[in-house]
N, C-alpha and C. Protein backbone atom coordinates (compact mmCIF):
# COMPACT_ATOMS: atom_id res chain seq x y z
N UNK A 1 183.50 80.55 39.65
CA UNK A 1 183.00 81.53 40.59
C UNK A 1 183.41 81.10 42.00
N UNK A 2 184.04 81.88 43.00
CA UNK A 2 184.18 81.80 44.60
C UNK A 2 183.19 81.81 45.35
N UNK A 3 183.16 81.39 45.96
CA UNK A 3 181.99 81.30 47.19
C UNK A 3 182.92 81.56 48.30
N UNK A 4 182.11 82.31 49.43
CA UNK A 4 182.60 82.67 50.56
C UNK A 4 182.06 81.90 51.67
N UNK A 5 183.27 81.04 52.55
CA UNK A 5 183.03 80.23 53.01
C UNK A 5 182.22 80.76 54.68
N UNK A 6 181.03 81.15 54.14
CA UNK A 6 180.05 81.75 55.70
C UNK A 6 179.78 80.64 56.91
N UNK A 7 179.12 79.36 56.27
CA UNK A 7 179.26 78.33 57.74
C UNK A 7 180.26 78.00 58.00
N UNK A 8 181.34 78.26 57.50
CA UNK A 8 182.83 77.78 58.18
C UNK A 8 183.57 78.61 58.81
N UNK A 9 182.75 79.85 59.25
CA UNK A 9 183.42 80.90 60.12
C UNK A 9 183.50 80.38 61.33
N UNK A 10 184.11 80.77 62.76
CA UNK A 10 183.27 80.72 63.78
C UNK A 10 182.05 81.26 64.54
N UNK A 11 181.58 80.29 65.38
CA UNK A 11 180.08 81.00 65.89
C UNK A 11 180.04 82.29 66.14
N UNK A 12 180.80 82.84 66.99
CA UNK A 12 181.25 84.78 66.69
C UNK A 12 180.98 85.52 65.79
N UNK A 13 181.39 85.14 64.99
CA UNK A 13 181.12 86.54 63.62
C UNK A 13 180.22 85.92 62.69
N UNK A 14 179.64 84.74 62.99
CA UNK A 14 178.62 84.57 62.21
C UNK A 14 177.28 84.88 62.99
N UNK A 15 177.48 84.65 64.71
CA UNK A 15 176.37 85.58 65.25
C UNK A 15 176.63 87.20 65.06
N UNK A 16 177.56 87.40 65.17
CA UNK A 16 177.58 89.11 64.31
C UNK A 16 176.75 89.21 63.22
N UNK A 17 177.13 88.85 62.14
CA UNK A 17 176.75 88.62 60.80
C UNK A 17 175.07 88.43 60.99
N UNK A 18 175.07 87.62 61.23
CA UNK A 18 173.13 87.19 61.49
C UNK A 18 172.68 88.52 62.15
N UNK A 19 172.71 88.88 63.22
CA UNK A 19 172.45 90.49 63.92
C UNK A 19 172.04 91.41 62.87
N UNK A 20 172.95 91.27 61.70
CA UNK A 20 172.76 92.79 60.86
C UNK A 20 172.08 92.32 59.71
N UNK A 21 171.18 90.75 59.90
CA UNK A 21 170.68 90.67 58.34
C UNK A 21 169.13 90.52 59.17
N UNK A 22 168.56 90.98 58.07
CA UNK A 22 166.69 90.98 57.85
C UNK A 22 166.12 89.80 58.21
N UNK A 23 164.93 90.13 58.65
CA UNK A 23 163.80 88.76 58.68
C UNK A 23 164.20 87.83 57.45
N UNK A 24 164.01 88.19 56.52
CA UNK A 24 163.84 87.91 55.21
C UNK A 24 165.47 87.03 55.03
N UNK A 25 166.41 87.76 55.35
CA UNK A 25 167.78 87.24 54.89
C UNK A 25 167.89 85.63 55.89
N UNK A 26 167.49 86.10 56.91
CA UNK A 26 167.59 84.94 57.88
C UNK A 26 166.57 83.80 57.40
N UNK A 27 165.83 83.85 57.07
CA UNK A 27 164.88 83.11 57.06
C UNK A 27 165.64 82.20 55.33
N UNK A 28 165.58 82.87 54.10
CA UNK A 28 166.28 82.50 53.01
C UNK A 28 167.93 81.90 53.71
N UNK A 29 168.28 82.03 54.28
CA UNK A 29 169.89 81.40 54.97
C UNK A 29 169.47 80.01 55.51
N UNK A 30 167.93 79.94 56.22
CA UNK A 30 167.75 78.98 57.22
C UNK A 30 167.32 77.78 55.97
N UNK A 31 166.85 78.41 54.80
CA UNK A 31 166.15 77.21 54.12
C UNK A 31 166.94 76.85 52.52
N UNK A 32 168.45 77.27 53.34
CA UNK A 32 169.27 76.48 51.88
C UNK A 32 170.07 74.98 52.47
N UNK A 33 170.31 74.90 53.92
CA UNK A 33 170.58 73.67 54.09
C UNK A 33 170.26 73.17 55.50
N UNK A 34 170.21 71.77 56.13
CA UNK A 34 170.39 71.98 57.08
C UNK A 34 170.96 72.16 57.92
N UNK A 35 172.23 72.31 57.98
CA UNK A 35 173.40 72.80 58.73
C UNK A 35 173.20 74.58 58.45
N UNK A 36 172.60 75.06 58.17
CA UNK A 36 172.49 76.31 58.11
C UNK A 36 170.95 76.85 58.73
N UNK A 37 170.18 75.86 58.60
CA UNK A 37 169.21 75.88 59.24
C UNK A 37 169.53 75.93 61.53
N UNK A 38 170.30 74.39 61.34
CA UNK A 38 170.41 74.71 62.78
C UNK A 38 171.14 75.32 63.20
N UNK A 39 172.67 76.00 62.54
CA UNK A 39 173.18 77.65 62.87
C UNK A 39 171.93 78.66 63.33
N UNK A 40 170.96 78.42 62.63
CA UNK A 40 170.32 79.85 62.49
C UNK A 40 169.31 79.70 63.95
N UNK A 41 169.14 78.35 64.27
CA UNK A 41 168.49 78.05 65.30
C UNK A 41 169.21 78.67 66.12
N UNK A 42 170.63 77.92 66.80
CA UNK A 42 171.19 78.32 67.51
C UNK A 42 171.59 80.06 68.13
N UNK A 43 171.05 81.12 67.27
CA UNK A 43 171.56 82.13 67.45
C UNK A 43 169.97 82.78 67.77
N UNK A 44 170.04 83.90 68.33
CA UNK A 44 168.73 84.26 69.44
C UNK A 44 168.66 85.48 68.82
N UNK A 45 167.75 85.64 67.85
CA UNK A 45 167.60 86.77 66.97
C UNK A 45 166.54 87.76 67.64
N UNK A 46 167.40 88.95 67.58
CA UNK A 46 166.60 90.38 68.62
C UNK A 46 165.63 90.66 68.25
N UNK A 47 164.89 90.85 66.69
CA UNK A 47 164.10 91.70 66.65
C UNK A 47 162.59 90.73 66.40
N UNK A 48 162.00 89.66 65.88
CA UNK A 48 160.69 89.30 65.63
C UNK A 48 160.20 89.23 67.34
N UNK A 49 159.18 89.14 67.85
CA UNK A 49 158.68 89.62 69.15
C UNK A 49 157.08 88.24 68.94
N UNK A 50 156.88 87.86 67.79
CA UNK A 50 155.97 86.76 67.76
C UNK A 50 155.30 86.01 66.01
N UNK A 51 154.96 85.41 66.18
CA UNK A 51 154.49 85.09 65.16
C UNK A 51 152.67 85.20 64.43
N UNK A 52 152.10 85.74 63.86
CA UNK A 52 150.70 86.13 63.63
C UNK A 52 150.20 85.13 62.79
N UNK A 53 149.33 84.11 62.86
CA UNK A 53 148.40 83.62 62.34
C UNK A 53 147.13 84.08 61.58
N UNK A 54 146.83 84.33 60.35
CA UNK A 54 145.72 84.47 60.67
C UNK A 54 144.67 83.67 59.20
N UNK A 55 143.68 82.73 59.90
CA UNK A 55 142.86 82.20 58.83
C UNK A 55 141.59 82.68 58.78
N UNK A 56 140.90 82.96 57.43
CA UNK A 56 139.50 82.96 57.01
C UNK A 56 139.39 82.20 55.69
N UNK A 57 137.84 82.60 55.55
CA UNK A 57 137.77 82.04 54.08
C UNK A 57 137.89 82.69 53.22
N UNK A 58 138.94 83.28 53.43
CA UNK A 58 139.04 84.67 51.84
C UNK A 58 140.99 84.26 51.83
N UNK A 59 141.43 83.88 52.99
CA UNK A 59 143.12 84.12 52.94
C UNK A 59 143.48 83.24 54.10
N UNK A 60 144.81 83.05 54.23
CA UNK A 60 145.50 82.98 54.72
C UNK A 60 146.93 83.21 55.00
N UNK A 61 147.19 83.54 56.12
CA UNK A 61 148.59 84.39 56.19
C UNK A 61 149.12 84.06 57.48
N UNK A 62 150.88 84.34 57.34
CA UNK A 62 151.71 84.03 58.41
C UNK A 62 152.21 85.49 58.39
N UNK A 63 152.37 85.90 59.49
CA UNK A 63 153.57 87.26 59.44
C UNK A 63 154.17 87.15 60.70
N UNK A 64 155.78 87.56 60.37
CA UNK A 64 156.67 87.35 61.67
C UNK A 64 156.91 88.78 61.63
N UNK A 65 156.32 89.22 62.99
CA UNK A 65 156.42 90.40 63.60
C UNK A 65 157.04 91.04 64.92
N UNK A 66 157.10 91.89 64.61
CA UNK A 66 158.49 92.72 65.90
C UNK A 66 157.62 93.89 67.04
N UNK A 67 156.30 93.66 67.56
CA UNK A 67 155.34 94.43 68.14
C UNK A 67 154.10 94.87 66.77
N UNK A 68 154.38 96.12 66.44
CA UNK A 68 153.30 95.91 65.53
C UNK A 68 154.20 96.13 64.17
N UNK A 69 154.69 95.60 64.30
CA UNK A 69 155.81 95.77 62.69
C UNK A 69 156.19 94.89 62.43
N UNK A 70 155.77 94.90 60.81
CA UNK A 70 155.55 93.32 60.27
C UNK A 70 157.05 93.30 59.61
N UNK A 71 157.68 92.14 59.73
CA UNK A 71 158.91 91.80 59.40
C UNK A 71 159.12 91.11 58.32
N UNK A 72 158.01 90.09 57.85
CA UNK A 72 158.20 89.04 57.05
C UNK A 72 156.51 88.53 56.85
N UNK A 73 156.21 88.14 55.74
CA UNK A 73 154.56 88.07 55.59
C UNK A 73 155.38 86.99 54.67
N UNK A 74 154.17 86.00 54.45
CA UNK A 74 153.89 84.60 53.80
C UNK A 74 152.10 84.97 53.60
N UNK A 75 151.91 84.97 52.67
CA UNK A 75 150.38 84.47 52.14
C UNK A 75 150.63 83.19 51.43
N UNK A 76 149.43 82.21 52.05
CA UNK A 76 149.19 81.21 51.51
C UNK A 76 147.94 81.38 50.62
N UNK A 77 148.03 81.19 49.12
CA UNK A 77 146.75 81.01 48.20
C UNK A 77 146.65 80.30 47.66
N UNK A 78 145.53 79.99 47.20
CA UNK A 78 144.73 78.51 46.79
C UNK A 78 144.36 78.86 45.44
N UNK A 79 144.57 79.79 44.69
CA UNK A 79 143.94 79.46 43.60
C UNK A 79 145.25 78.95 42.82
N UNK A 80 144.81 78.38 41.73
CA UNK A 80 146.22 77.63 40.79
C UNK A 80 146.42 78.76 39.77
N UNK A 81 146.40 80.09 39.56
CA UNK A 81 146.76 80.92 38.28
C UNK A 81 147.89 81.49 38.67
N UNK A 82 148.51 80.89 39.27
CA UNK A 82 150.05 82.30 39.74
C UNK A 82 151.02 81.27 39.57
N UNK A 83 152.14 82.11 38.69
CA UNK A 83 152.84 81.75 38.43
C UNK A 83 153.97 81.88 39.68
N UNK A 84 155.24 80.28 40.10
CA UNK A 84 155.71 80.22 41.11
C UNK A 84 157.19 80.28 40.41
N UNK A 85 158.17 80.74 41.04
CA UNK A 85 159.89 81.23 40.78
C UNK A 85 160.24 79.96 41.17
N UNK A 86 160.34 79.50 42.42
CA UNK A 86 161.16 78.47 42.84
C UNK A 86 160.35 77.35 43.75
N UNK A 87 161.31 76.53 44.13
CA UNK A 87 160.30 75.36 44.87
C UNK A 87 161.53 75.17 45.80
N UNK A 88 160.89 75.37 47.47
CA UNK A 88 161.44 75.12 48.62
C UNK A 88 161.03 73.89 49.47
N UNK A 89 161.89 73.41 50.00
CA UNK A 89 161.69 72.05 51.15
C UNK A 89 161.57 73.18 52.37
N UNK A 90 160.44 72.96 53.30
CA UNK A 90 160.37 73.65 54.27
C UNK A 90 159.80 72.73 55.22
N UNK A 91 160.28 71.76 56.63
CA UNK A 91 160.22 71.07 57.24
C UNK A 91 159.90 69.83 56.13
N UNK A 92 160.47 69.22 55.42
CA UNK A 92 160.35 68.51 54.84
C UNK A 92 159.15 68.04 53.31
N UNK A 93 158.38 69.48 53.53
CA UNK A 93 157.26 69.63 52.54
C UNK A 93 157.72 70.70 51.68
N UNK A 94 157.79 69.71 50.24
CA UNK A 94 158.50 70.89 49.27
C UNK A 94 157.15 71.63 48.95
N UNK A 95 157.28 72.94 48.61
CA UNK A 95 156.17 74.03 48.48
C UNK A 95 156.66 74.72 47.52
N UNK A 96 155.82 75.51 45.93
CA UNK A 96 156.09 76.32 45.75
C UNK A 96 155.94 77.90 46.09
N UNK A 97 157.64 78.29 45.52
CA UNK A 97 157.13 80.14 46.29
C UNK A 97 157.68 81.01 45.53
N UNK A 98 157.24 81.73 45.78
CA UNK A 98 156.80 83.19 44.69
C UNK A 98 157.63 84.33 45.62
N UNK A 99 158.35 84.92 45.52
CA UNK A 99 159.08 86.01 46.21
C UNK A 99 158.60 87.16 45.69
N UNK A 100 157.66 88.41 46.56
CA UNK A 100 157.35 89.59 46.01
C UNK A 100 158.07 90.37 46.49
N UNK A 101 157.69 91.94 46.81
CA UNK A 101 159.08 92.35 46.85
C UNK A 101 158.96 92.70 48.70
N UNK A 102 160.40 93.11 48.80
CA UNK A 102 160.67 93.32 49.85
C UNK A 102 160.71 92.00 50.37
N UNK A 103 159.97 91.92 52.18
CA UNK A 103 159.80 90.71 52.87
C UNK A 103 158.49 89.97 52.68
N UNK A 104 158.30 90.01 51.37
CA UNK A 104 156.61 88.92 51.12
C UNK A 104 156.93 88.16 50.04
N UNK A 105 156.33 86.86 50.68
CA UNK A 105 156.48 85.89 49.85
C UNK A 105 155.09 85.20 49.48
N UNK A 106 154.69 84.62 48.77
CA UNK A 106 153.50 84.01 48.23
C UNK A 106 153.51 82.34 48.13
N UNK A 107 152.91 81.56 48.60
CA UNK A 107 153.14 80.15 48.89
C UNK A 107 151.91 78.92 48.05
N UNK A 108 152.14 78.59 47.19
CA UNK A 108 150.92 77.74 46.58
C UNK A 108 150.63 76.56 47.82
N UNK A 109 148.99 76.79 48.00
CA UNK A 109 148.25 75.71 49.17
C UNK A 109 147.35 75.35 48.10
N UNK A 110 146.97 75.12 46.97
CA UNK A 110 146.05 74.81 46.37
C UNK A 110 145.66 73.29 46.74
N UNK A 111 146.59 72.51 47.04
CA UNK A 111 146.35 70.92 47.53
C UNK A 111 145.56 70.48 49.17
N UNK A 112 146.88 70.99 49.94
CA UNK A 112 146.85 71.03 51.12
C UNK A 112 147.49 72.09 51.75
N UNK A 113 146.55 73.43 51.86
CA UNK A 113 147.04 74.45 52.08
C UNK A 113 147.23 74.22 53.82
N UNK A 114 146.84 72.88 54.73
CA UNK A 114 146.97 73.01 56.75
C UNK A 114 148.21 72.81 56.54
N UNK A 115 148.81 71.29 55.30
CA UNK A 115 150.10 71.37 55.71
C UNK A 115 151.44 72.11 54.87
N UNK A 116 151.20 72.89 54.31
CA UNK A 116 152.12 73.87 53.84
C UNK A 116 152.03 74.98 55.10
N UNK A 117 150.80 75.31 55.39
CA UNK A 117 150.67 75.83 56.69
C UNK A 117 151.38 75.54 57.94
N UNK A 118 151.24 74.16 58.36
CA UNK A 118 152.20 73.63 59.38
C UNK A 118 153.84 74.26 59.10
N UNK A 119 153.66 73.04 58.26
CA UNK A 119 155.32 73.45 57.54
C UNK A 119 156.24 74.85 58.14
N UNK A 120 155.05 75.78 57.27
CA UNK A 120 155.67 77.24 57.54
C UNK A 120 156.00 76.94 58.57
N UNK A 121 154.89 77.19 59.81
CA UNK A 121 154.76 77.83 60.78
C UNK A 121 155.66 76.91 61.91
N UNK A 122 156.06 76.12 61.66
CA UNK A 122 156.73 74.94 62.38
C UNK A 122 158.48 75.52 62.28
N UNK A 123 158.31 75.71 61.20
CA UNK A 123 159.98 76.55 60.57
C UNK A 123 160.36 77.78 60.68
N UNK A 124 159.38 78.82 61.41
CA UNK A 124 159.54 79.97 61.78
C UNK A 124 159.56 80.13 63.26
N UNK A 125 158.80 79.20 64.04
CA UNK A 125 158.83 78.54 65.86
C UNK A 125 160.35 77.95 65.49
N UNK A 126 161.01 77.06 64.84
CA UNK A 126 162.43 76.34 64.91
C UNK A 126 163.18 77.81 65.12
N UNK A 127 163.67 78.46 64.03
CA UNK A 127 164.34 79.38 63.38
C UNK A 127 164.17 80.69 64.65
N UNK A 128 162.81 81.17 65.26
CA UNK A 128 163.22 82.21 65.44
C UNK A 128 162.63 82.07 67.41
N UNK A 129 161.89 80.76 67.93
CA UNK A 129 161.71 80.81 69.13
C UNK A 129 161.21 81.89 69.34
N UNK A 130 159.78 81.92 68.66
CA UNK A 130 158.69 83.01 69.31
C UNK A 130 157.28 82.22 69.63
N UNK A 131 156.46 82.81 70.20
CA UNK A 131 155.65 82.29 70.33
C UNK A 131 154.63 82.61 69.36
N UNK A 132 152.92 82.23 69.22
CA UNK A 132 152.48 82.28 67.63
C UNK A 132 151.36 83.51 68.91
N UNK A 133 150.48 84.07 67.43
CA UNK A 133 149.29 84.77 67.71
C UNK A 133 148.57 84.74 66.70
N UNK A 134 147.36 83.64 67.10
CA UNK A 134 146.48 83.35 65.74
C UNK A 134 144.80 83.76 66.47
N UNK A 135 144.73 84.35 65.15
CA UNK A 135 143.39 84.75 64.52
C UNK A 135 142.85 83.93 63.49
N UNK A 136 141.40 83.22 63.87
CA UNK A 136 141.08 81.81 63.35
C UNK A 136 139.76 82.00 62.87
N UNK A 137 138.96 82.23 61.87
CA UNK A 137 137.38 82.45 61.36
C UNK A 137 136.94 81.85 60.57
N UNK A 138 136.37 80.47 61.17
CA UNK A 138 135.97 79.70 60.33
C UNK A 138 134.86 79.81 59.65
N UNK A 139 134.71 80.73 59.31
CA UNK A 139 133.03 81.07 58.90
C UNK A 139 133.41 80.46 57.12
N UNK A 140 132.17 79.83 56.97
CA UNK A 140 131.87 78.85 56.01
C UNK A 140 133.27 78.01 55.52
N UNK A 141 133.78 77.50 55.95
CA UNK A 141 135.34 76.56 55.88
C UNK A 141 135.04 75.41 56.11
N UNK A 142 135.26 74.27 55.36
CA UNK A 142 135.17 73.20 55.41
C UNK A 142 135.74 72.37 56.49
N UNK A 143 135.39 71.89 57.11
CA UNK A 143 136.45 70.48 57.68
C UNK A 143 137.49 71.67 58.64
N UNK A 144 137.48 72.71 59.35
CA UNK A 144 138.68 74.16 59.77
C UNK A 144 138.87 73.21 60.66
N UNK A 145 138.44 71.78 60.99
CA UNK A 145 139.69 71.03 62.67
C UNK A 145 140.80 71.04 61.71
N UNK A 146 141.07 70.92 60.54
CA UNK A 146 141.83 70.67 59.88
C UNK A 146 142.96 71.44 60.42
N UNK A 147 143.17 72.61 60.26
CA UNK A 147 144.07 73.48 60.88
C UNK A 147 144.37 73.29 62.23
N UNK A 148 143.87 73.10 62.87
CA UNK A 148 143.77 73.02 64.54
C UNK A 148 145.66 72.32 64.89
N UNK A 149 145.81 71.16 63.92
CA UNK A 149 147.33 71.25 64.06
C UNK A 149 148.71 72.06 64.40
N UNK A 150 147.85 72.51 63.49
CA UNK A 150 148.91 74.11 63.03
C UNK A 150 149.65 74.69 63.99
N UNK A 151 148.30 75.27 65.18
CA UNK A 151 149.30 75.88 66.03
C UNK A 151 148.51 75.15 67.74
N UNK A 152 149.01 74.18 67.90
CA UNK A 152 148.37 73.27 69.13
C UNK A 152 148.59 74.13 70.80
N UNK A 153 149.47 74.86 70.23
CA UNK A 153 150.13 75.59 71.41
C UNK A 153 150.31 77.34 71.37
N UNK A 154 149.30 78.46 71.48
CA UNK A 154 149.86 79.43 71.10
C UNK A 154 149.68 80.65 72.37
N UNK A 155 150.13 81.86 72.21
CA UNK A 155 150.03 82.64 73.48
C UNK A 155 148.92 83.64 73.44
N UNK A 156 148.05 83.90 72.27
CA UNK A 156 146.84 84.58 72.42
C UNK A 156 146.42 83.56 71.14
N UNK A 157 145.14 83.80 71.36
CA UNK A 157 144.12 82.73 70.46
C UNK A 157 142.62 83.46 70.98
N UNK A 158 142.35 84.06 68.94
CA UNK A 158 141.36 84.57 68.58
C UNK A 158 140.34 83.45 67.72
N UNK A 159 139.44 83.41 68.44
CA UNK A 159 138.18 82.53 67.80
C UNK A 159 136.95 83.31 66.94
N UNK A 160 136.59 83.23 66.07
CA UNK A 160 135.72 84.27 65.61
C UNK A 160 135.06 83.88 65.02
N UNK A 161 133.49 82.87 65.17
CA UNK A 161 132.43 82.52 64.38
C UNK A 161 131.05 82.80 64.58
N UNK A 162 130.59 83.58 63.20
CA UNK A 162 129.59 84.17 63.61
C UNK A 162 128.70 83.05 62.75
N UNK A 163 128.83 82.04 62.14
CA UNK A 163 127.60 81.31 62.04
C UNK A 163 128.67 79.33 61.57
N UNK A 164 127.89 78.49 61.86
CA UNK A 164 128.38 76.76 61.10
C UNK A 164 129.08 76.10 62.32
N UNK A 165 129.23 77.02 63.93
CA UNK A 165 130.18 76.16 64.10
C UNK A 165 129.29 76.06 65.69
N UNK A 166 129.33 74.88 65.89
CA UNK A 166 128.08 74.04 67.71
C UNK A 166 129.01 74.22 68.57
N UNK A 167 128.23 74.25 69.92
CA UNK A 167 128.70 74.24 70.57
C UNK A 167 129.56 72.80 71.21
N UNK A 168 129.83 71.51 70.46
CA UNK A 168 130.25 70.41 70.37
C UNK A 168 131.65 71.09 69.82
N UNK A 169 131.39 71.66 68.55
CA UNK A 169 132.66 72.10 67.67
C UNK A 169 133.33 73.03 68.37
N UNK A 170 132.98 73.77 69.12
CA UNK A 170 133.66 74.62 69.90
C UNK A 170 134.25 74.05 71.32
N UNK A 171 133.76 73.31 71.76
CA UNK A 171 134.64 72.57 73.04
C UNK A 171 135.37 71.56 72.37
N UNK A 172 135.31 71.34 70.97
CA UNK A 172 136.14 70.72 70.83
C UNK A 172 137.79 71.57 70.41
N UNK A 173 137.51 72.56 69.74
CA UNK A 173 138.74 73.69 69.88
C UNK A 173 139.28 74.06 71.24
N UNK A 174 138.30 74.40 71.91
CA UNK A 174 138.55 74.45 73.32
C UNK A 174 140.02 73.84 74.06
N UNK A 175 139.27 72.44 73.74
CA UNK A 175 139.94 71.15 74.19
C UNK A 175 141.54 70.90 73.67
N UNK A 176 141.48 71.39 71.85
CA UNK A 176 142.46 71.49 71.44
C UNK A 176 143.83 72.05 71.06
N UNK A 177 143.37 73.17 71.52
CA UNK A 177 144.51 74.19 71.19
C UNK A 177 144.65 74.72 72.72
N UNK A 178 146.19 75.06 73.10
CA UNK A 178 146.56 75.48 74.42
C UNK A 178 146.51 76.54 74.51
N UNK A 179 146.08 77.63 75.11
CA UNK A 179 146.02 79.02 74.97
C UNK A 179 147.07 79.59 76.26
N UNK A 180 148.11 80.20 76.01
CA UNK A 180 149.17 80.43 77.48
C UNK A 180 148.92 81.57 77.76
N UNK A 181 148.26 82.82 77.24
CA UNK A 181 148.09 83.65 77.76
C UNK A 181 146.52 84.59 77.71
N UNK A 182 146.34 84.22 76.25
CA UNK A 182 144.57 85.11 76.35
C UNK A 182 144.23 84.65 75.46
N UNK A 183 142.63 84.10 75.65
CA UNK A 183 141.96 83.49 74.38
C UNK A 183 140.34 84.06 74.49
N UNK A 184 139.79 84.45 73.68
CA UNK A 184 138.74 85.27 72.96
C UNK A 184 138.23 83.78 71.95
N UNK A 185 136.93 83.59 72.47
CA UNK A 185 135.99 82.50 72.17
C UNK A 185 134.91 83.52 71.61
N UNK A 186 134.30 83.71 69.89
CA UNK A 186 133.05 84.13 70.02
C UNK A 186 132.31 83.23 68.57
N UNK A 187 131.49 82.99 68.70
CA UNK A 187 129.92 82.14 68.20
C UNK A 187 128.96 82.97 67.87
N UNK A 188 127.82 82.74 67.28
CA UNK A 188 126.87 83.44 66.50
C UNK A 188 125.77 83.11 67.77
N UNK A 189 126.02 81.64 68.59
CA UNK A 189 125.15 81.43 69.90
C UNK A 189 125.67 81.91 71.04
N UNK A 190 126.79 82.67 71.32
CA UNK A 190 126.92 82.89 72.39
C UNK A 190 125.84 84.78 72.73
């Protein structure tokens, strides 16, 4: 079988080429090597506009979005009954993943669902240089500084606890995560 030699084009028509492929295509291109990974860095892709966070205790999810149009969704789930297609290295944490259709993919966190979380979200900031927008509800969640890694730096940051979390635990989020443009703090005591 031939293979068509795509990283050995020049940067030109392979930034052409990238232009006319999907969230989805780009993202599957970025995570077959790394020399294809930092191509994909290098090129300043038009359409995702930010990245969406969002945790509770029912889900978790990544979606790379273009204003309000979702481009690419990742759910992370924790239960162990789903069956997984393939197994990806994604910043260095192999993960299994489940490809549904279109641009959604399904990600087993049953272990350590912060750092399959990182992972992602670390590889979609490399790849596409957006900034994140997380929505965070720790309502009944164990140990949720846990996440606080995740996104240390983001441009809106939604807080949303309506009961488990002090006002100690909350200046300590405060403290931790950088908020660059708008952040929404709410508590069951405020």
């Amino acid at each position: 079988m031939l293979y068509f030699p795509f990283l050995k084009l020049p940067f030109l028509p392979i930034q052409n080429i990238v232009h006319n492929l999907s969230c989805t295509e780009i993202i599957e291109l970025s995570l077959c090597s790394r020399r294809s990974k930092r191509l994909m860095q290098r090129i300043r892709h038009p359409e995702p506009t930010h990245i969406q966070i969002i945790i509770d205790q029912y889900r978790m999810y990544v979606a790379l979005r273009n204003g309000i149009k979702q481009c690419l969704f990742w759910s992370i789930r924790t239960e162990s009954h789903i069956k997984y297609n393939r197994v990806d290295t994604i910043e260095n944490v192999r993960v299994r993943v489940l490809k549904l259709t279109g641009p959604n993919f399904m990600i087993d966190g049953t272990h350590e669902p912060e750092t399959v979380l990182k992972a992602l979200v670390d590889h979609l900031k490399d790849v596409f240089k957006v900034p994140l927008e997380v929505n965070f509800k720790p309502y009944k969640m164990e140990n949720f500084f846990r996440f606080l890694p995740v996104f240390p730096v983001c441009k809106r940051f939604y807080f949303h606890a309506t009961e488990g979390v002090s006002e100690e635990e909350l200046k300590y989020v405060k403290d931790n995560v950088v908020v660059e443009q708008q952040a929404y703090y709410y508590t069951a005591d405020n």
